[in-house]
N, C-alpha and C. Protein backbone atom coordinates (compact mmCIF):
# COMPACT_ATOMS: atom_id res chain seq x y z
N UNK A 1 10.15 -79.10 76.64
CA UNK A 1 11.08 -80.00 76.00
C UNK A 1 10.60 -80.35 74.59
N UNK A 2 9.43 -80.80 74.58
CA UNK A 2 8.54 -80.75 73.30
C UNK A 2 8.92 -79.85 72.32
N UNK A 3 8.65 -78.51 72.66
CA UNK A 3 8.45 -77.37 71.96
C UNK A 3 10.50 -77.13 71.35
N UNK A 4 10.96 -77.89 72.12
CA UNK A 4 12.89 -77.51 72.46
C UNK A 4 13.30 -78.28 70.85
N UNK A 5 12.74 -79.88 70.97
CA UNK A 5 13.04 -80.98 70.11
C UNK A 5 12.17 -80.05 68.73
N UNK A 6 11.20 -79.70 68.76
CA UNK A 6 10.17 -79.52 67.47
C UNK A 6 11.09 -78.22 66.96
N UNK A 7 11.79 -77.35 67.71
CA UNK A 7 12.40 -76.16 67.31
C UNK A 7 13.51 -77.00 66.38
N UNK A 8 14.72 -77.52 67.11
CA UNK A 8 15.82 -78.33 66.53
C UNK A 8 15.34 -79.36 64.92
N UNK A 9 14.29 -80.07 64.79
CA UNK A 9 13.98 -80.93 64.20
C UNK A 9 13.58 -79.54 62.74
N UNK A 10 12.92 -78.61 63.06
CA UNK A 10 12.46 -77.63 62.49
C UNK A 10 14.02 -76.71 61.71
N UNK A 11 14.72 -76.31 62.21
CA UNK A 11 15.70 -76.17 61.72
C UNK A 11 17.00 -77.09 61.02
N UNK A 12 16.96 -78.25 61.37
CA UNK A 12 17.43 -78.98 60.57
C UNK A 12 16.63 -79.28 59.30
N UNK A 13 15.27 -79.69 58.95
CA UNK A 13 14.72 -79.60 58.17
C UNK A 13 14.87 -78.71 57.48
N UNK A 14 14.65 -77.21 57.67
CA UNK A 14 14.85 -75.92 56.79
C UNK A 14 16.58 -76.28 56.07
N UNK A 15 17.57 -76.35 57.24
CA UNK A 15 18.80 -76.36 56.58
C UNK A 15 19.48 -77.39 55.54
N UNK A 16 18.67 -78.32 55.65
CA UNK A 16 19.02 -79.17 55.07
C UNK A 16 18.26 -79.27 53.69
N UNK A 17 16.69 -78.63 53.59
CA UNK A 17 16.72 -78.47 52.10
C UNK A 17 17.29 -77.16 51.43
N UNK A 18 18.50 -76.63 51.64
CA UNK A 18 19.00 -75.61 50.89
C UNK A 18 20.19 -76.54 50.44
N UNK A 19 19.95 -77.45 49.77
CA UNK A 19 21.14 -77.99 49.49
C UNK A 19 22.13 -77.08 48.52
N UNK A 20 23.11 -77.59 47.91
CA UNK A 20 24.07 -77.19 47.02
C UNK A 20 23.19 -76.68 45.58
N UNK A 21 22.65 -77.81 45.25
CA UNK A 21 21.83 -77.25 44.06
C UNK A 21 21.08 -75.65 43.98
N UNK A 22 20.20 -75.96 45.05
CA UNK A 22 19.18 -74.85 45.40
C UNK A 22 20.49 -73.16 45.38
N UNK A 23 21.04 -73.94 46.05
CA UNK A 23 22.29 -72.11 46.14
C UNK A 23 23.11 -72.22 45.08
N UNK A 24 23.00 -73.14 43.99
CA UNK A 24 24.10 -73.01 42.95
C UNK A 24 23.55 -72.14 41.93
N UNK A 25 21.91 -71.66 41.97
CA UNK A 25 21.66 -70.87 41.16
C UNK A 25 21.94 -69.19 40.86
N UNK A 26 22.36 -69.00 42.14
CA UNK A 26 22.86 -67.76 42.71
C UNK A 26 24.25 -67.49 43.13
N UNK A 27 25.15 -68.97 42.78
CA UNK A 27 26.35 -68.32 42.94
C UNK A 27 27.14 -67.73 41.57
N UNK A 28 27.97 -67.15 42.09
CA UNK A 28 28.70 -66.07 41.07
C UNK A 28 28.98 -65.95 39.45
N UNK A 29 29.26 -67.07 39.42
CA UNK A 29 29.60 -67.62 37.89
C UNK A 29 28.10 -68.26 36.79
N UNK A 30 27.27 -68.45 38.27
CA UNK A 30 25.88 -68.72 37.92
C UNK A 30 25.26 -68.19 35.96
N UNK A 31 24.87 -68.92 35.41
CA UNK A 31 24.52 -68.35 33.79
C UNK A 31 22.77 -67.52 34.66
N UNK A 32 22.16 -68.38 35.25
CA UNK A 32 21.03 -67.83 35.62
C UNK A 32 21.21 -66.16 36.37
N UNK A 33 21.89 -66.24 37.37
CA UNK A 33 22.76 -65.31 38.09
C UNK A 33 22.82 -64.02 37.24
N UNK A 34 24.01 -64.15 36.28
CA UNK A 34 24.16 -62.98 35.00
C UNK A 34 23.32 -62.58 34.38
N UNK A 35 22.40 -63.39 34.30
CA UNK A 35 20.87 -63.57 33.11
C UNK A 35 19.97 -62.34 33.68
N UNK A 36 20.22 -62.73 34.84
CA UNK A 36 18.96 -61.90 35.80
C UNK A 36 19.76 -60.54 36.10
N UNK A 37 21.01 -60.62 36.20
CA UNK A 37 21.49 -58.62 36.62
C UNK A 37 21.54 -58.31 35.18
N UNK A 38 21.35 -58.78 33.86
CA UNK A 38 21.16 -58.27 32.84
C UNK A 38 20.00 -58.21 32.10
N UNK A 39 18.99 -58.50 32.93
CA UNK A 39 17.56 -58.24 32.14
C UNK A 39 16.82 -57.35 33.13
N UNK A 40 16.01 -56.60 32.07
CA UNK A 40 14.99 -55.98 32.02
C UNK A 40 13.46 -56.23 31.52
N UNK A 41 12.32 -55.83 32.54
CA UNK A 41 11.25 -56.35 31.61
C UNK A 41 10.30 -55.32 32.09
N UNK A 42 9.21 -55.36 30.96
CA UNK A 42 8.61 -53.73 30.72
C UNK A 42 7.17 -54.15 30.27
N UNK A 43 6.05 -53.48 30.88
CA UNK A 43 4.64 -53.78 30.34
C UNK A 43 4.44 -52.78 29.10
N UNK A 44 4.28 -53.21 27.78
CA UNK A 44 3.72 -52.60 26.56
C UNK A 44 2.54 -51.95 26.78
N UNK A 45 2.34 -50.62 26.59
CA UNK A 45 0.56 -50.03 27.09
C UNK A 45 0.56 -49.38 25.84
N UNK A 46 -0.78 -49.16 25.75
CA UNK A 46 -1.28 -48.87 24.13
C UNK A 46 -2.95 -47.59 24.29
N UNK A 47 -2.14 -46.75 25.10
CA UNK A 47 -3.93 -45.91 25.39
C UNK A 47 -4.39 -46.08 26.48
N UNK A 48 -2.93 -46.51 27.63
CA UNK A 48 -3.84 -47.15 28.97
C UNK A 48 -4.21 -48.29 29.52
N UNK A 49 -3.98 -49.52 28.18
CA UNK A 49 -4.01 -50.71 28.39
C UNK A 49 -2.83 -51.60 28.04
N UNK A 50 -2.69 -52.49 29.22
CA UNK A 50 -1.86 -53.45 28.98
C UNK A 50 -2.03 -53.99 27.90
N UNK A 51 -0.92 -54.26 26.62
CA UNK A 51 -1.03 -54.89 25.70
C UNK A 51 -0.26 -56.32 25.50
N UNK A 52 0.56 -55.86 26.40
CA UNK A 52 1.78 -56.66 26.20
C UNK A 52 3.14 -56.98 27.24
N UNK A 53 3.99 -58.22 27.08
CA UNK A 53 4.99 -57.80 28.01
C UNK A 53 6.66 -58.00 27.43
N UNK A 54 7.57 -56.84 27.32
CA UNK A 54 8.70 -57.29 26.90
C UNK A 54 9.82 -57.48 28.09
N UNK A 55 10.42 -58.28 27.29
CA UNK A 55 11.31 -59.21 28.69
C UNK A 55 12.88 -59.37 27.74
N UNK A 56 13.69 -58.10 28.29
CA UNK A 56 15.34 -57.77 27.12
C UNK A 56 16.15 -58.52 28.34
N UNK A 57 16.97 -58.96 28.28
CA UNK A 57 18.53 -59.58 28.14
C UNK A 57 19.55 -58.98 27.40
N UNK A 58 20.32 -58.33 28.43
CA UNK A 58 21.46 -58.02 27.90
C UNK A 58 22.99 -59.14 27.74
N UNK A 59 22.93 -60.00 26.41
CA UNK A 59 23.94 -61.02 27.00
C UNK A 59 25.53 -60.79 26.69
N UNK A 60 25.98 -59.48 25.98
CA UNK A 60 27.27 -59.07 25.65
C UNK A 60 27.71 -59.44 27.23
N UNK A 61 27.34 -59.06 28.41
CA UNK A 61 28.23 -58.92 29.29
C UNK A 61 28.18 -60.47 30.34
N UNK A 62 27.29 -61.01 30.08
CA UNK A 62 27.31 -62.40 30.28
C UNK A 62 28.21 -63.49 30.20
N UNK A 63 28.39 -63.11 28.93
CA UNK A 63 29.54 -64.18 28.47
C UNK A 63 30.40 -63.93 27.20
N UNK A 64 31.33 -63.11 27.39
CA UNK A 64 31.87 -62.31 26.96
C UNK A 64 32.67 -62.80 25.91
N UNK A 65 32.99 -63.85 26.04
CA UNK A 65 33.72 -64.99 24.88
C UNK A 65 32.63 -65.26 24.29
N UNK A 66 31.49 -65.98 24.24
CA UNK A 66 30.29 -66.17 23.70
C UNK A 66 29.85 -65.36 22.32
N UNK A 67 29.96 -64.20 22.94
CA UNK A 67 28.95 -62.92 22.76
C UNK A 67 30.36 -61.56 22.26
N UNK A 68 30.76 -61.86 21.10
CA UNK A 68 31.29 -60.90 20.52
C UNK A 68 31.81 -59.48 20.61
N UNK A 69 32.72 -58.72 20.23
CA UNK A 69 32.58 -57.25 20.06
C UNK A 69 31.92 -56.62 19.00
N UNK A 70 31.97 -57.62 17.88
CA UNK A 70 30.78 -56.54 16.78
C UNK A 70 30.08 -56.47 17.07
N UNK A 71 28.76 -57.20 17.95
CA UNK A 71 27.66 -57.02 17.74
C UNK A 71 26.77 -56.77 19.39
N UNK A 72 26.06 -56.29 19.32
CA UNK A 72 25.49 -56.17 20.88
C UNK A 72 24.41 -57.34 20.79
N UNK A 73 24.12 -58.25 21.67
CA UNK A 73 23.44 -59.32 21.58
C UNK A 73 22.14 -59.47 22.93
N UNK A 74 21.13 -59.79 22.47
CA UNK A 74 19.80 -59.86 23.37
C UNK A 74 19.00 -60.80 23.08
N UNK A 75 19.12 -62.06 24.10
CA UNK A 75 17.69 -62.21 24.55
C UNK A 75 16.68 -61.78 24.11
N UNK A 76 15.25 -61.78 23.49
CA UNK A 76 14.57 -60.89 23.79
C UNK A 76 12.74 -61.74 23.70
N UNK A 77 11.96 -61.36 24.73
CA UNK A 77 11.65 -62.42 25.12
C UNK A 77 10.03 -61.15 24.59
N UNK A 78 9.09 -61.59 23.95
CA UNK A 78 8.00 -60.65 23.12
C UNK A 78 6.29 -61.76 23.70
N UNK A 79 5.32 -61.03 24.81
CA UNK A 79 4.36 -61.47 24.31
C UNK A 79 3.49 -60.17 23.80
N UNK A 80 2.37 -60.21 23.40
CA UNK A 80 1.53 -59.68 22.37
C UNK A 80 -0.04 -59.91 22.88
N UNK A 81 -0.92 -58.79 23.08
CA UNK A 81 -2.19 -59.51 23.47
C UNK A 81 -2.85 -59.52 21.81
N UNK A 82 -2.83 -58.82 20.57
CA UNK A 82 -3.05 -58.88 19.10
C UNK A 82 -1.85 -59.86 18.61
N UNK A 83 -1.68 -60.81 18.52
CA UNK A 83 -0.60 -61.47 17.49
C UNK A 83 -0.31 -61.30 16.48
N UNK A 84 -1.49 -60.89 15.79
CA UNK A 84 -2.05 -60.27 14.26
C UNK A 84 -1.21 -59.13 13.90
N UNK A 85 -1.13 -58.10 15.22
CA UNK A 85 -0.44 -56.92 15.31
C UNK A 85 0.89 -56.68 14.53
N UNK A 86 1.23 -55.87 13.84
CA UNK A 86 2.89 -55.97 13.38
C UNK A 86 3.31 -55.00 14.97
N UNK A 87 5.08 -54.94 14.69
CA UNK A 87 5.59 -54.83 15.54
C UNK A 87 7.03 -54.01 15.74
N UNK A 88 7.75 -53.47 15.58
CA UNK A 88 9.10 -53.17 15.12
C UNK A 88 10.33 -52.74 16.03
N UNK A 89 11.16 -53.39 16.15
CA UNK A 89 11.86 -53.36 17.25
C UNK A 89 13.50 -52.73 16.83
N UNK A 90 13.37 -51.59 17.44
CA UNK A 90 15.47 -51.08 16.95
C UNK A 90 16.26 -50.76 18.13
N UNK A 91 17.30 -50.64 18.22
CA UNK A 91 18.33 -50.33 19.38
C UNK A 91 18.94 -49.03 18.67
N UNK A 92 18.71 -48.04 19.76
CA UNK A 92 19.27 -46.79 19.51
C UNK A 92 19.00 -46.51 17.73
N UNK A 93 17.69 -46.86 17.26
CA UNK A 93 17.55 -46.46 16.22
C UNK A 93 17.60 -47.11 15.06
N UNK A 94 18.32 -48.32 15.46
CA UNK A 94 19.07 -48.57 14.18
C UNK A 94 18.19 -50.14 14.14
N UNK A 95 17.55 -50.82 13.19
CA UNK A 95 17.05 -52.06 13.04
C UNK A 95 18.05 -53.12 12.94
N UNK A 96 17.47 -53.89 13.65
CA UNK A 96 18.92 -55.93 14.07
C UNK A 96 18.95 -56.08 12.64
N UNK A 97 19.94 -56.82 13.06
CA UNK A 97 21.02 -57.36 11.84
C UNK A 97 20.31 -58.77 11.75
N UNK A 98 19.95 -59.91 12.58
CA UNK A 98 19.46 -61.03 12.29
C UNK A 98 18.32 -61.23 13.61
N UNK A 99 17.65 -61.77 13.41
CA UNK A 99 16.43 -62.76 14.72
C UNK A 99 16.60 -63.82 14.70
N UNK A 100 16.48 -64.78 15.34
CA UNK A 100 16.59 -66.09 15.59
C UNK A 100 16.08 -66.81 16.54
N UNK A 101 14.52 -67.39 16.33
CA UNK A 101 13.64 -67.84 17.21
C UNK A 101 14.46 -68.62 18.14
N UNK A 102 14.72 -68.74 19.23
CA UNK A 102 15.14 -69.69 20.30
C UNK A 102 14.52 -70.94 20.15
N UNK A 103 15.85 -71.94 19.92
CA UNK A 103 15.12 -73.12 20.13
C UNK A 103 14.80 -73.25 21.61
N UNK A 104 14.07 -74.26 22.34
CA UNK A 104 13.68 -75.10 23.60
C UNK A 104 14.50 -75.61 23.79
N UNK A 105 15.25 -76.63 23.16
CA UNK A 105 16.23 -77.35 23.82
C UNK A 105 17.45 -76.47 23.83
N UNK A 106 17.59 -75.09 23.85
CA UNK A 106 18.82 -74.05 23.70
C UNK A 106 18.96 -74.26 25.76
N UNK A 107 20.50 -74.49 26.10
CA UNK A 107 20.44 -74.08 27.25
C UNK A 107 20.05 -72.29 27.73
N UNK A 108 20.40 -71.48 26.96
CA UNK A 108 19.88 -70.52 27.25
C UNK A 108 18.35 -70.50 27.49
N UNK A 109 17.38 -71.00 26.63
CA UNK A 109 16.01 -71.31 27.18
C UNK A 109 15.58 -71.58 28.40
N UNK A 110 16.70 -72.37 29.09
CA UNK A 110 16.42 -72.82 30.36
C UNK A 110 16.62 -72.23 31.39
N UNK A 111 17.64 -71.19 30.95
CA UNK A 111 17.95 -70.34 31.87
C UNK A 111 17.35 -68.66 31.90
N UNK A 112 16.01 -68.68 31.44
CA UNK A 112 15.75 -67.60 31.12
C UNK A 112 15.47 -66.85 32.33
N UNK A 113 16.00 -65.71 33.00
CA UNK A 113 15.45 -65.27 33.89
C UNK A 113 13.73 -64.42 33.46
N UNK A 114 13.26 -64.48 34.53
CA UNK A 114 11.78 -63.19 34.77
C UNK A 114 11.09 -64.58 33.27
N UNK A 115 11.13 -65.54 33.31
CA UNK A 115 10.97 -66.61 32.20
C UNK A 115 8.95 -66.23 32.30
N UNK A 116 8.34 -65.76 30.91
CA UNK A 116 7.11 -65.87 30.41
C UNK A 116 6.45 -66.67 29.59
N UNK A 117 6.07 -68.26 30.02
CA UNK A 117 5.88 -69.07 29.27
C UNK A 117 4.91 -68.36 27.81
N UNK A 118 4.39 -67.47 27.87
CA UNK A 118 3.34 -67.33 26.70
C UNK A 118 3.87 -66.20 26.11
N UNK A 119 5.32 -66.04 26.38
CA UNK A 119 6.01 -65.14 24.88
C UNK A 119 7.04 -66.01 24.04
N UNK A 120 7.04 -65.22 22.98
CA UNK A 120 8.10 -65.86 22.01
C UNK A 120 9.33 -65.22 22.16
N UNK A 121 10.58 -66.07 22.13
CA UNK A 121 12.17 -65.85 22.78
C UNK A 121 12.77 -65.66 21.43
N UNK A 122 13.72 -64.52 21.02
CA UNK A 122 14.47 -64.62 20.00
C UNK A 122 15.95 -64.42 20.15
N UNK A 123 16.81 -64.56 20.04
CA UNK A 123 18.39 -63.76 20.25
C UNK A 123 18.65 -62.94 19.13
N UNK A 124 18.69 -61.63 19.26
CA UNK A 124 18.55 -60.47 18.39
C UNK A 124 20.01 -59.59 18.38
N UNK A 125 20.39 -59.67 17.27
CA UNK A 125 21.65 -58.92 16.77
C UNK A 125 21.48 -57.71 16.26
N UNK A 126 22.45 -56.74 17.13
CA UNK A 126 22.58 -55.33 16.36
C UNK A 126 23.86 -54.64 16.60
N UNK A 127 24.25 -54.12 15.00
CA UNK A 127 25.42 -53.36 15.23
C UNK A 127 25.81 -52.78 16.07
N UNK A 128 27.22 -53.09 16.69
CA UNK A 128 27.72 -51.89 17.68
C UNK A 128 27.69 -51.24 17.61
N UNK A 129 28.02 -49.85 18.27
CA UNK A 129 28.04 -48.16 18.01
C UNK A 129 29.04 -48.18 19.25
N UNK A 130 29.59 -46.64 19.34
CA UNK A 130 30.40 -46.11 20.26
C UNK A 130 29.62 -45.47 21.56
N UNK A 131 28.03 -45.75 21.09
CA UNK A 131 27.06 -45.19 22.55
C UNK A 131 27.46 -45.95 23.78
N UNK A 132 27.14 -45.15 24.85
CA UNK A 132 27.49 -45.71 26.46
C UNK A 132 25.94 -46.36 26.72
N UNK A 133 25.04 -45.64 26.09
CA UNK A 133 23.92 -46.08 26.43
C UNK A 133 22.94 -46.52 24.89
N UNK A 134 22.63 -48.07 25.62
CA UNK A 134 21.54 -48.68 24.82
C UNK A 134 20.16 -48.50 24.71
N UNK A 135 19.06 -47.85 23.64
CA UNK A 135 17.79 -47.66 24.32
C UNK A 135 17.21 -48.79 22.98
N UNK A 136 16.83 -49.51 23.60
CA UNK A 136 15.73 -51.23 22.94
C UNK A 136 14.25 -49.90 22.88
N UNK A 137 13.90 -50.54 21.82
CA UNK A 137 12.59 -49.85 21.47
C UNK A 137 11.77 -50.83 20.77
N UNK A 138 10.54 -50.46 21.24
CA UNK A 138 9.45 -51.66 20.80
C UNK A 138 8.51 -51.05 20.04
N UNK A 139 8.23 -50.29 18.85
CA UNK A 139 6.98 -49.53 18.38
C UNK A 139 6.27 -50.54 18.01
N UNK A 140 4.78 -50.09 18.90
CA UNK A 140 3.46 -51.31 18.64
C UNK A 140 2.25 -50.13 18.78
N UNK A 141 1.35 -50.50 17.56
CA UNK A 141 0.26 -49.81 17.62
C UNK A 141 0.07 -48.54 17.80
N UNK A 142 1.75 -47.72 16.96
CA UNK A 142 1.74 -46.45 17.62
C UNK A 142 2.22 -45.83 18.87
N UNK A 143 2.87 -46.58 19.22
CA UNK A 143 3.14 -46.54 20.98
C UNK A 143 4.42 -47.15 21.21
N UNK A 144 5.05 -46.58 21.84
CA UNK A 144 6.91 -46.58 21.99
C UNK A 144 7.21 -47.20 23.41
N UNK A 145 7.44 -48.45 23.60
CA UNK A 145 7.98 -49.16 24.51
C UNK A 145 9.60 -49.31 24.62
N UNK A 146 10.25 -48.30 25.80
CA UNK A 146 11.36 -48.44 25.61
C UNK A 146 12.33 -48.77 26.84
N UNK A 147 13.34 -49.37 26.67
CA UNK A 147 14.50 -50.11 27.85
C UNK A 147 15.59 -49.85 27.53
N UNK A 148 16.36 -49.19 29.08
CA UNK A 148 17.69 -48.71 28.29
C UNK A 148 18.78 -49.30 29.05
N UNK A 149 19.82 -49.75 28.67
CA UNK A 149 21.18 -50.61 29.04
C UNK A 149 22.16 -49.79 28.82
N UNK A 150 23.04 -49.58 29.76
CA UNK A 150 24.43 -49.21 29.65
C UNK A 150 25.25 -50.27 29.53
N UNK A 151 26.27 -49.93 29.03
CA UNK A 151 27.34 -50.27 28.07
C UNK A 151 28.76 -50.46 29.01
N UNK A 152 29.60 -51.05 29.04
CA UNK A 152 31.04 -51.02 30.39
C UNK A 152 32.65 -50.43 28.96
């Protein structure tokens, strides 16, 4: 009987902290939700060693009113084990049109999926093209870090 009550008491407990909140992050319309089936994140290696970690967001398809047809738009989330290091980043070749450090108080900040407190967040603009496929490229230290996104 013990073991009957501790089962019942045990499952109400579990069910009851999944409240509304906890599952509102995963329902459909969710910004976190979109955030996360549109990112990608990739370890930078440089000769064998971890150097680094990049963390892309694809947000054209996120929020589609938001986020324009001229321009393809990213998230893009950069840590660095050299800071010192330069760095150069193009989509299918072609170098962004603007960077724009993320503020903290940006709700997008908050919603960062695969979120790396010890990189720096920018939202990065680059001309459209008629490609189906996006390839994000990271050249560091000689060494080609790359992530590729399709296009709808």
């Amino acid at each position: 009987m013990f073991n009957y009550l501790l089962l019942v008491f045990f499952t109400i407990f579990t069910l009851n902290s999944c409240t509304a909140k906890n599952i509102d992050l995963l329902s459909d319309d969710s910004l976190y939700k979109l955030g996360l089936e549109n990112t990608k994140v990739k370890v930078v290696l440089y000769k064998d060693n971890v150097e680094g970690v990049l963390n892309i967001t694809y947000l054209n398809p996120t929020d589609p009113k938001e986020y324009d047809k001229k321009y393809n738009v990213f998230l893009t989330g950069i840590y660095l084990n050299d800071k010192n290091e330069k760095y150069n980043i193009t989509l299918n070749d072609k170098k962004n049109i603007s960077k724009e450090l993320l503020d903290k108080s940006s709700s997008l900040y908050k919603n960062i999926p695969s979120f790396n407190p010890y990189s720096k967040y920018y939202i990065m603009k680059f001309e459209k093209d008629k490609s189906k496929k996006l390839i994000f490229k990271l050249n560091y230290k000689d060494s080609n870090t790359t992530i590729e996104f399709k296009t709808f």
